[in-house]
N, C-alpha and C. Protein backbone atom coordinates (compact mmCIF):
# COMPACT_ATOMS: atom_id res chain seq x y z
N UNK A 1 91.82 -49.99 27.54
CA UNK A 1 91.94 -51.41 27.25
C UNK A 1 90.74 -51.85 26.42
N UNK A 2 90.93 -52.50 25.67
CA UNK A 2 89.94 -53.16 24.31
C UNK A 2 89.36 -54.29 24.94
N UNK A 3 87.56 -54.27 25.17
CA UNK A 3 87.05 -55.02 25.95
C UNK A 3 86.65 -56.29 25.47
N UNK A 4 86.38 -55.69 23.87
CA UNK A 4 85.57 -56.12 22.82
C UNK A 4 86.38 -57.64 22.68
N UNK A 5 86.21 -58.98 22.42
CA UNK A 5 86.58 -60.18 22.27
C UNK A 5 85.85 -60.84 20.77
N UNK A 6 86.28 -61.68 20.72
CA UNK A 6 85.53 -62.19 19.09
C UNK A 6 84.63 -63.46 19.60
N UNK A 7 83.54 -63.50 19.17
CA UNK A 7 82.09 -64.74 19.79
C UNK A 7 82.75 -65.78 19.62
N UNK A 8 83.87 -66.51 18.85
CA UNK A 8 84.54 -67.24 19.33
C UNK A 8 84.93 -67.97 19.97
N UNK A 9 85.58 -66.79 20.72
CA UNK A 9 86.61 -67.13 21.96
C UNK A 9 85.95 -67.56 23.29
N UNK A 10 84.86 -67.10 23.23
CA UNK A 10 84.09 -67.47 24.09
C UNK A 10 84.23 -68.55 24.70
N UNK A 11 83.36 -69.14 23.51
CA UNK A 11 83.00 -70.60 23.29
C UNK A 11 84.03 -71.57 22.85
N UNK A 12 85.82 -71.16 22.86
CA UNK A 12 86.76 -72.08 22.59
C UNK A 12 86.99 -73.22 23.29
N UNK A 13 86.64 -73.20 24.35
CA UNK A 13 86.83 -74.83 25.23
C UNK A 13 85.57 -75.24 25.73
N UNK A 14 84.64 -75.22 24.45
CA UNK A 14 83.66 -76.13 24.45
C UNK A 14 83.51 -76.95 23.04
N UNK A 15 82.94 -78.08 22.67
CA UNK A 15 82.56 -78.58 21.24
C UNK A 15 81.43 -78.49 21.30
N UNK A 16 80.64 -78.34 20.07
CA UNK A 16 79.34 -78.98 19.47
C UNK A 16 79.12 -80.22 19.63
N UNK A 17 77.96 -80.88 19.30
CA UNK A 17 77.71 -82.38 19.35
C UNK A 17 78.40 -82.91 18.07
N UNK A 18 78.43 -81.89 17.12
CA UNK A 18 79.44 -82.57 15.90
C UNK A 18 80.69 -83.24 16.06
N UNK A 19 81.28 -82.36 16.61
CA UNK A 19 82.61 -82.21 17.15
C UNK A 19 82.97 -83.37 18.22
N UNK A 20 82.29 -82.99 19.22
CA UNK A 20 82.33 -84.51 19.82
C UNK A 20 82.28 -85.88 19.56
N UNK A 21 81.21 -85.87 18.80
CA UNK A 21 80.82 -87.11 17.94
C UNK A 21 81.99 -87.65 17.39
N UNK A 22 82.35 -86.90 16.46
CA UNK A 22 83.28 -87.12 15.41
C UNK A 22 85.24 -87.21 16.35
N UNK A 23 85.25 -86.72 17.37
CA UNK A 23 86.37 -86.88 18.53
C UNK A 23 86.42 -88.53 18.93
N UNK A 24 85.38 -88.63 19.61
CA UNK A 24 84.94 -89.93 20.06
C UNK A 24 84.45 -91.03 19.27
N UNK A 25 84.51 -90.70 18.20
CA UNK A 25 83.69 -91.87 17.05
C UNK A 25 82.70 -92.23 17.49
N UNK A 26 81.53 -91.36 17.66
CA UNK A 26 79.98 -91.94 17.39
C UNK A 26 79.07 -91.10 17.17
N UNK A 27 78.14 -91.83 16.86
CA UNK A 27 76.88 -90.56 16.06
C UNK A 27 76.57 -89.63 17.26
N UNK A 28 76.08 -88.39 16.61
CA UNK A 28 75.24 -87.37 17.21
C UNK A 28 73.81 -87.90 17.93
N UNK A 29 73.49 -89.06 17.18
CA UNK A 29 72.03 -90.10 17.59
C UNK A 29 73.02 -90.36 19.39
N UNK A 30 73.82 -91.05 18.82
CA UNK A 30 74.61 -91.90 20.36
C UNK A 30 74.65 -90.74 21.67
N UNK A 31 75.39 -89.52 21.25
CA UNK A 31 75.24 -88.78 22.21
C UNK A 31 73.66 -88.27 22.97
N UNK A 32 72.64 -87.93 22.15
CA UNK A 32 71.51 -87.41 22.48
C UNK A 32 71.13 -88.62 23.38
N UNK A 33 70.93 -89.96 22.82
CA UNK A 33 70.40 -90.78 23.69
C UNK A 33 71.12 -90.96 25.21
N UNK A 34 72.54 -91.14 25.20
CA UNK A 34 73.42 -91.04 26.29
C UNK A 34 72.84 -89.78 26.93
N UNK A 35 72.75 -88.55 26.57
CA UNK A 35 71.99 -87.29 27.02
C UNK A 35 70.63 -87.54 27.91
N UNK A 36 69.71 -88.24 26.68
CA UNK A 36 68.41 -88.92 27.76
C UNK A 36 68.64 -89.81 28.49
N UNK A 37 69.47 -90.94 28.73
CA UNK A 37 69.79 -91.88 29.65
C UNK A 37 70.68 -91.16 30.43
N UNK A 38 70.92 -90.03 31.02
CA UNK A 38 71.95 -89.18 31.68
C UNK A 38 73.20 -90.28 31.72
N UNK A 39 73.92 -90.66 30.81
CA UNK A 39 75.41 -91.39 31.22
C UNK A 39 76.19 -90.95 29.96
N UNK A 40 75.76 -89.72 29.44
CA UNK A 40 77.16 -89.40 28.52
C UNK A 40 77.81 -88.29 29.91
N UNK A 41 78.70 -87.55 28.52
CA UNK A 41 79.22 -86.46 29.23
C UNK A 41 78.40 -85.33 29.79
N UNK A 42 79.23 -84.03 30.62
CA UNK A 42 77.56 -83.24 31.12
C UNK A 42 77.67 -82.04 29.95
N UNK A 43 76.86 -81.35 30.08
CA UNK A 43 76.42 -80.44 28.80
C UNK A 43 76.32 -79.33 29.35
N UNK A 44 76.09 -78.28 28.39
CA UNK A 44 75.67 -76.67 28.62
C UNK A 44 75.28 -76.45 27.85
N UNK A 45 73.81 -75.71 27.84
CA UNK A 45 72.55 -75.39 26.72
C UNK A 45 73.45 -73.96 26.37
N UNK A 46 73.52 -73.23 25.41
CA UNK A 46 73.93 -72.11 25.37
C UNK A 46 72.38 -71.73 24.14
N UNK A 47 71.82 -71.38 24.52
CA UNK A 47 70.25 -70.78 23.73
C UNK A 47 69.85 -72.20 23.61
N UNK A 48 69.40 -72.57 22.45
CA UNK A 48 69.13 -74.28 22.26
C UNK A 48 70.36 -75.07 21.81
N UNK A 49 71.42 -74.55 22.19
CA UNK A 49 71.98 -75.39 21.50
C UNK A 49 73.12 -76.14 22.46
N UNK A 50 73.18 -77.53 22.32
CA UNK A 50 73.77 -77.72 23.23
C UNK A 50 75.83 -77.82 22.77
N UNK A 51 76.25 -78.49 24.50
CA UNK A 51 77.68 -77.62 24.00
C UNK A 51 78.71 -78.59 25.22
N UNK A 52 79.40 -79.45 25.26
CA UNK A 52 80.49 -79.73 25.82
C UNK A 52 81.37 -79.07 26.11
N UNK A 53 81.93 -79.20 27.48
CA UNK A 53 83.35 -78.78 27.57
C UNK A 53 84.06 -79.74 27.55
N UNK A 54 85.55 -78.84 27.38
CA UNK A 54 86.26 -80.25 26.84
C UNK A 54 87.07 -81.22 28.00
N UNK A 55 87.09 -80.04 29.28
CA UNK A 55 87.80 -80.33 30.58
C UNK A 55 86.23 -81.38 31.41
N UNK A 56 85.28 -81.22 30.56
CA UNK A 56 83.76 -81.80 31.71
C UNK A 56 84.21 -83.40 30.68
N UNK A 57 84.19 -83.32 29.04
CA UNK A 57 84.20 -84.35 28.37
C UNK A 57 85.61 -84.89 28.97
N UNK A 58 86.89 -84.56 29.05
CA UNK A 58 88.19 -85.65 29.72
C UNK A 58 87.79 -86.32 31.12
N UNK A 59 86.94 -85.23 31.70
CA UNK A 59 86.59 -85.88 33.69
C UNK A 59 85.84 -86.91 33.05
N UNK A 60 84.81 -86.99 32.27
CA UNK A 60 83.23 -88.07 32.26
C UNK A 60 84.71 -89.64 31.84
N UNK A 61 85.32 -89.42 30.77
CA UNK A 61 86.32 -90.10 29.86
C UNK A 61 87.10 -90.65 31.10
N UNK A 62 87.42 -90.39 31.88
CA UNK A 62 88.63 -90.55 32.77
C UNK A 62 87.86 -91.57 33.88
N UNK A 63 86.41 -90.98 34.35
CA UNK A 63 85.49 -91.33 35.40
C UNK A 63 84.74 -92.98 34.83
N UNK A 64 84.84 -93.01 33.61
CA UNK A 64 84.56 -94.42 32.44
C UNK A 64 85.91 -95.47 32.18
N UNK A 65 86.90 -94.75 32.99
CA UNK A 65 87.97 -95.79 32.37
C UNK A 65 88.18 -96.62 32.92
N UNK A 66 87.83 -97.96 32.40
CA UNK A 66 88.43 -99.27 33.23
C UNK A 66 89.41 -99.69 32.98
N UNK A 67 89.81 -100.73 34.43
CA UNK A 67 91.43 -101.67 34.34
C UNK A 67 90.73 -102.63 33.30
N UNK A 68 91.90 -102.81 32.58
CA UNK A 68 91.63 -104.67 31.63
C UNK A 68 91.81 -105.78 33.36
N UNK A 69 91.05 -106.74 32.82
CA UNK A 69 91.21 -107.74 33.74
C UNK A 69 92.45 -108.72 33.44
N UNK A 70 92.85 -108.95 34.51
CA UNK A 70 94.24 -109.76 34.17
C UNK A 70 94.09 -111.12 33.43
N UNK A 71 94.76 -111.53 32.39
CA UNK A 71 94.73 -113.02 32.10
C UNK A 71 94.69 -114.03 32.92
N UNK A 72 94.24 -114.75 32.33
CA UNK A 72 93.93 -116.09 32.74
C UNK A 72 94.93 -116.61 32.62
N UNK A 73 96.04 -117.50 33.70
CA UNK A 73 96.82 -118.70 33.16
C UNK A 73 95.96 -119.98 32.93
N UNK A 74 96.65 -120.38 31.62
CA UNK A 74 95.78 -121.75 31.42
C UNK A 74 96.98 -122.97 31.93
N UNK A 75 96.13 -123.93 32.24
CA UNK A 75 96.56 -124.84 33.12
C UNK A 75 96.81 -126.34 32.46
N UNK A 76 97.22 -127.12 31.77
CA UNK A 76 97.00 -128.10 31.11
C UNK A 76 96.92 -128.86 32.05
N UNK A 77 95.97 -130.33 31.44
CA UNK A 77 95.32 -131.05 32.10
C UNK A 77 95.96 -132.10 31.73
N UNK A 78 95.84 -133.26 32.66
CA UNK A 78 96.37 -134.57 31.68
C UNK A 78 95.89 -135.05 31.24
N UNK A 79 93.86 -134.92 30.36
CA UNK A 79 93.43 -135.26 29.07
C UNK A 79 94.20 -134.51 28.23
N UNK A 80 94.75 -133.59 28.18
CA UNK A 80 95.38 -132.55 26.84
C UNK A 80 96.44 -132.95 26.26
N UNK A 81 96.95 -134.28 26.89
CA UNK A 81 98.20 -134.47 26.73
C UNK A 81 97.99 -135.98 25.88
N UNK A 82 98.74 -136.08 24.30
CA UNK A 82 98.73 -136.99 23.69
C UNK A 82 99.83 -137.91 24.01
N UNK A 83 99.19 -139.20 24.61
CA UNK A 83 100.02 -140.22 24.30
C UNK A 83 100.32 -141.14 22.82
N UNK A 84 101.69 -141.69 22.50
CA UNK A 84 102.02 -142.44 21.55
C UNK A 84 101.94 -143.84 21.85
């Protein structure tokens, strides 16, 4: 059996900070700082370089998602109301 794999594959269900960035629409700046304020997604150094997964980036995404708050009914008043 052929053990040998391509460096790749490895690393297929992870992104770069590029990659992410550009997924999520925001700079590589946005992530690093989210990185130092620990409230982005979690990471994996692979040598220096760092590396998302994509199943850690949907949990953080999922763990951030809020309900919309329900509308407001508005109520008319009887200043709102024009008399003739």
């Amino acid at each position: 059996m052929n053990q040998v794999k391509k460096a790749g594959s490895l690393l297929q269900d992870y992104l770069t900070e590029e990659s992410l960035a550009g997924e999520i629409d925001v700079t590589v700046r946005t992530l690093r700082r989210w990185r130092k304020e620990r409230k982005g997604p979690p990471i994996t150094h692979v040598g220096r370089q760092v590396r998302y997964s994509i199943d850690g980036v949907r949990r953080w995404l999922a763990a951030n998602e809020q309900q919309m708050p329900r509308a407001r009914r508005s109520i008319p008043t009887a200043s709102a109301e024009v008399t003739a």
